[in-house]
C-alpha atoms as a PDB file:
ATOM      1  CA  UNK A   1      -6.200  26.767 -12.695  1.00  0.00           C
ATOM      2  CA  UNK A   2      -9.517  27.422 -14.492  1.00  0.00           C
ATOM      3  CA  UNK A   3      -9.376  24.215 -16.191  1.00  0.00           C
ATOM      4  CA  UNK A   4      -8.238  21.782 -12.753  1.00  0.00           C
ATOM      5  CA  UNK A   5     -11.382  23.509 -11.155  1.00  0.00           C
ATOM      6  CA  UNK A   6     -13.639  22.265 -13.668  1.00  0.00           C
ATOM      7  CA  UNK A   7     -11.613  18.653 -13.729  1.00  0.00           C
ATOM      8  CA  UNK A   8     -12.592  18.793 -10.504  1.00  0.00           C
ATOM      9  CA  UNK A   9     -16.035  19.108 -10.497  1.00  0.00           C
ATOM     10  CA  UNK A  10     -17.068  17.079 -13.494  1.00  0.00           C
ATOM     11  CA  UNK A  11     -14.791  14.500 -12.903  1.00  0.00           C
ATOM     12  CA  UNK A  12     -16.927  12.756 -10.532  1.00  0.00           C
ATOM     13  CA  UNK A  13     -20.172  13.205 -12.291  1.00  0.00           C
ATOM     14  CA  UNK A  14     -18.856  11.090 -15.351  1.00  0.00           C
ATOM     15  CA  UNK A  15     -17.072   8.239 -12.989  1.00  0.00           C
ATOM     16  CA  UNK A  16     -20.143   7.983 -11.600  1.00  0.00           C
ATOM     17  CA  UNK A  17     -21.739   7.743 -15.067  1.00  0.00           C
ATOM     18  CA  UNK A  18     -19.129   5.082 -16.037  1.00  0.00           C
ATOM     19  CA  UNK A  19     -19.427   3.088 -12.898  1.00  0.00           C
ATOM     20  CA  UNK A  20     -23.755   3.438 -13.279  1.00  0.00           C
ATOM     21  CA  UNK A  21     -22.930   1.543 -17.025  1.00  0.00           C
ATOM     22  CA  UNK A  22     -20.693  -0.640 -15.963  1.00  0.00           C
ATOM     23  CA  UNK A  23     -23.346  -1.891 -12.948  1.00  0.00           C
ATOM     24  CA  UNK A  24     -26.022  -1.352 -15.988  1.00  0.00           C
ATOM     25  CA  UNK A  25     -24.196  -4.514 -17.927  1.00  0.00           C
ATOM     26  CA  UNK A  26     -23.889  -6.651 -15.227  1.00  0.00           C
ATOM     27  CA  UNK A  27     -27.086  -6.618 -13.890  1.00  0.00           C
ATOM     28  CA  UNK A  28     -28.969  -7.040 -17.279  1.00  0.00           C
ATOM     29  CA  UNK A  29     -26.836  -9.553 -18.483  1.00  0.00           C
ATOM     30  CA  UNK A  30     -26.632 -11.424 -15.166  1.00  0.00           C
ATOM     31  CA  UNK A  31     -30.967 -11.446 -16.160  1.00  0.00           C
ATOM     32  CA  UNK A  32     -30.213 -12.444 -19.667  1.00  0.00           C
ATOM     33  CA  UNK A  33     -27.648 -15.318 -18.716  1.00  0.00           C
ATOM     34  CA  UNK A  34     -30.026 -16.509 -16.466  1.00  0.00           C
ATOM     35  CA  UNK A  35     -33.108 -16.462 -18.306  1.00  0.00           C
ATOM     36  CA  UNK A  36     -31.643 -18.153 -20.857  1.00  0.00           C
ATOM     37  CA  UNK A  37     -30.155 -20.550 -18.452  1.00  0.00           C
ATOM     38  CA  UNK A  38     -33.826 -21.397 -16.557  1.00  0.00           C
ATOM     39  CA  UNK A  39     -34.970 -21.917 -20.468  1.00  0.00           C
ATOM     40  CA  UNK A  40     -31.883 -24.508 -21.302  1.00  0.00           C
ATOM     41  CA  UNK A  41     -33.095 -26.547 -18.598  1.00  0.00           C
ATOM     42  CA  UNK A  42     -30.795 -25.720 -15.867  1.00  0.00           C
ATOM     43  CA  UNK A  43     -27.606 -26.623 -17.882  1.00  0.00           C
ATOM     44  CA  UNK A  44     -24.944 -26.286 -16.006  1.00  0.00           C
ATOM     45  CA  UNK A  45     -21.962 -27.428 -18.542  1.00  0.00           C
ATOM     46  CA  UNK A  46     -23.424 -24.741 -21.343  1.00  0.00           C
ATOM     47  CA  UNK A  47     -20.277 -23.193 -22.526  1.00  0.00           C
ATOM     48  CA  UNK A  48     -22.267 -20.556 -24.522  1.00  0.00           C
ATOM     49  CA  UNK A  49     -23.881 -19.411 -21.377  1.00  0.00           C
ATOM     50  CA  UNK A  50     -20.266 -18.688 -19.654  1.00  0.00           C
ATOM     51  CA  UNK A  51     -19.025 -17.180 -22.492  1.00  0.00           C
ATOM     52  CA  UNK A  52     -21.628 -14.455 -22.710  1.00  0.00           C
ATOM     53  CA  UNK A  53     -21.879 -13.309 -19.010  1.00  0.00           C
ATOM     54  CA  UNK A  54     -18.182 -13.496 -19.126  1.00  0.00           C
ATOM     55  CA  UNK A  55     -18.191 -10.788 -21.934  1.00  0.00           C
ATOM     56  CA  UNK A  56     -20.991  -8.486 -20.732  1.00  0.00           C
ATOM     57  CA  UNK A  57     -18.584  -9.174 -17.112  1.00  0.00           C
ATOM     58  CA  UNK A  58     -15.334  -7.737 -19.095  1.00  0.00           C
ATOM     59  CA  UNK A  59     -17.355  -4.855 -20.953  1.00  0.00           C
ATOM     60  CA  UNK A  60     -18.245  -3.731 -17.556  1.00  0.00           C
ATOM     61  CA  UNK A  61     -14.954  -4.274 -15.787  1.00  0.00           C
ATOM     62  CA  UNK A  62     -13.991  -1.852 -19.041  1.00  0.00           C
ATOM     63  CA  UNK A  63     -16.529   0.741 -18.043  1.00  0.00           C
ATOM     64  CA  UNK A  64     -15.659   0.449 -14.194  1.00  0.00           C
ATOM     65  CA  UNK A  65     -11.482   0.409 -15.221  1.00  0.00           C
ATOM     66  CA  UNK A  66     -12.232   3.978 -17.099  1.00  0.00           C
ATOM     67  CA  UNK A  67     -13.865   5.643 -14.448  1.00  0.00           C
ATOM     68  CA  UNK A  68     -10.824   4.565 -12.406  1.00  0.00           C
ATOM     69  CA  UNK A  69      -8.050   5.678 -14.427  1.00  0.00           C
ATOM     70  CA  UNK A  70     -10.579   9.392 -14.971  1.00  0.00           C
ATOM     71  CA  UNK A  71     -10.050   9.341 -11.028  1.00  0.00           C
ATOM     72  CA  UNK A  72      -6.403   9.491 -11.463  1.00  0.00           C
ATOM     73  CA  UNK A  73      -7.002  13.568 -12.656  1.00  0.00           C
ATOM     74  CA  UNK A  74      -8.222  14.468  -9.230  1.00  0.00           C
ATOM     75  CA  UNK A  75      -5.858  12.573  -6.748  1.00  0.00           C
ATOM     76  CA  UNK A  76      -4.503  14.749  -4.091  1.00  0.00           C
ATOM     77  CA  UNK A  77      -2.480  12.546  -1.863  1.00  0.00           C
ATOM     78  CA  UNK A  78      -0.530  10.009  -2.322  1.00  0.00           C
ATOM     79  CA  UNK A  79      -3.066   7.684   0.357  1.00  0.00           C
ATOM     80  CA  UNK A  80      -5.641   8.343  -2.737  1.00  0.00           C
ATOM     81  CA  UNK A  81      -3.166   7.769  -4.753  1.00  0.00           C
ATOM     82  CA  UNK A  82      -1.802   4.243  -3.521  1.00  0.00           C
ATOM     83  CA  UNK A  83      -5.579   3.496  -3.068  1.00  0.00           C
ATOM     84  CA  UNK A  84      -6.686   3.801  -6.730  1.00  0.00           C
ATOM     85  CA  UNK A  85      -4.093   2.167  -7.872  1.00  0.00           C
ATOM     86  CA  UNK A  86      -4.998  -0.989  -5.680  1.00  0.00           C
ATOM     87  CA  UNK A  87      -7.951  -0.781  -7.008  1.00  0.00           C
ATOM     88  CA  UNK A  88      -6.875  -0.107 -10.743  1.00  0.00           C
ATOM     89  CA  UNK A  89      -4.338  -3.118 -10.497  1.00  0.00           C
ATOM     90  CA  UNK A  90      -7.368  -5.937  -8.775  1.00  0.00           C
ATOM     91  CA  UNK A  91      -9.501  -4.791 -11.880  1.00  0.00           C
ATOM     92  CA  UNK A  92      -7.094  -4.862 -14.484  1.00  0.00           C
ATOM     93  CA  UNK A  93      -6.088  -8.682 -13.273  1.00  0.00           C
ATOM     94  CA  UNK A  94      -9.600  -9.515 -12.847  1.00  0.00           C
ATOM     95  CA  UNK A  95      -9.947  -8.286 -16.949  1.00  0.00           C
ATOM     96  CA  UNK A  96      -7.030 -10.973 -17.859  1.00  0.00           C
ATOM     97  CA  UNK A  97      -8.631 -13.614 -16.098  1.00  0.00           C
ATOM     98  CA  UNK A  98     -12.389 -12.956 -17.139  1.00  0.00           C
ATOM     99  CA  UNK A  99     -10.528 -12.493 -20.896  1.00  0.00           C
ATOM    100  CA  UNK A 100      -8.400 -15.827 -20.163  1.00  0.00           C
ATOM    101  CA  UNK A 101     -12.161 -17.750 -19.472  1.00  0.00           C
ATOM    102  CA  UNK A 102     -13.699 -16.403 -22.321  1.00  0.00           C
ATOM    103  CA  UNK A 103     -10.363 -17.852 -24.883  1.00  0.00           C
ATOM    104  CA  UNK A 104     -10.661 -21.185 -22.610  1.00  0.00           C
ATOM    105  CA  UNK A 105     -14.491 -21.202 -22.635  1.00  0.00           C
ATOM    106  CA  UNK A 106     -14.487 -20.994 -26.615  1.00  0.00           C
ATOM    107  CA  UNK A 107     -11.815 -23.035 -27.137  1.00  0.00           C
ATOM    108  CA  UNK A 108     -14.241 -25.851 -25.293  1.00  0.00           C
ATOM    109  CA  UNK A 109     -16.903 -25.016 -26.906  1.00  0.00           C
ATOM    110  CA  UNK A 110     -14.926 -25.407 -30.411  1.00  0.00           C
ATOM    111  CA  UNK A 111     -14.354 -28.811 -29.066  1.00  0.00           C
ATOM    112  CA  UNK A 112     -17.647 -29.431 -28.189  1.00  0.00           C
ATOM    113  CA  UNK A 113     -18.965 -28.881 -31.898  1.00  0.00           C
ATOM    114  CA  UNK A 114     -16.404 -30.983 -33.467  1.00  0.00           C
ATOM    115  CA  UNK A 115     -17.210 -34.240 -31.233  1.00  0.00           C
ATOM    116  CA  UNK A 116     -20.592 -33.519 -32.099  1.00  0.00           C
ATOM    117  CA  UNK A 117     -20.191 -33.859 -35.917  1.00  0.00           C
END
């Protein structure tokens, strides 16, 4: 009993942690990408470029996806309950697909090099 009160109360402290980190990584390397992207000359086709802000993008959606599944501790109903796991499921598909882009997006780039040299 002792122990579900405490759950309770610092559960949402360190969700709200996670979620600050996860917004943290997107934001600074959404400034990074785009820095570097103002400096390449406003190249649109840079693989490198996708392939970064799609990690950072994934590390977040990692950060976010734990403070979800922490959330899970401190569901009462099963509204809450169907809710988080809408959420849970929209975050976990977009980690496949931002994963997917990354393999894709360095697979192209591999290309790239070799029809270079």
């Amino acid at each position: 009993m002792e122990i579900e009160m405490f759950l309770e109360k610092i559960i949402p402290y360190i969700t709200g942690i996670l979620e600050s980190i996860g917004v943290f990584i997107i934001v600074l390397s959404t400034i990074k990408t785009f820095i570097a992207f103002i400096k390449g000359g406003f190249n649109f086709s840079d693989e490198k470029l996708k392939i970064e802000l799609a990690k950072a993008l994934a590390l977040s959606l990692e950060f976010k996806l734990a403070a979800e599944i922490l959330k899970t501790v401190i569901v009462r109903t099963i509204d809450e309950f169907i809710i988080l796991s809408a959420v849970v499921i929209l975050r976990v598909i977009l980690t496949f697909v931002i994963h997917w882009e990354i393999k894709t997006g360095m697979k192209d780039e591999g290309e790239q090099v070799k029809e270079h040299n």
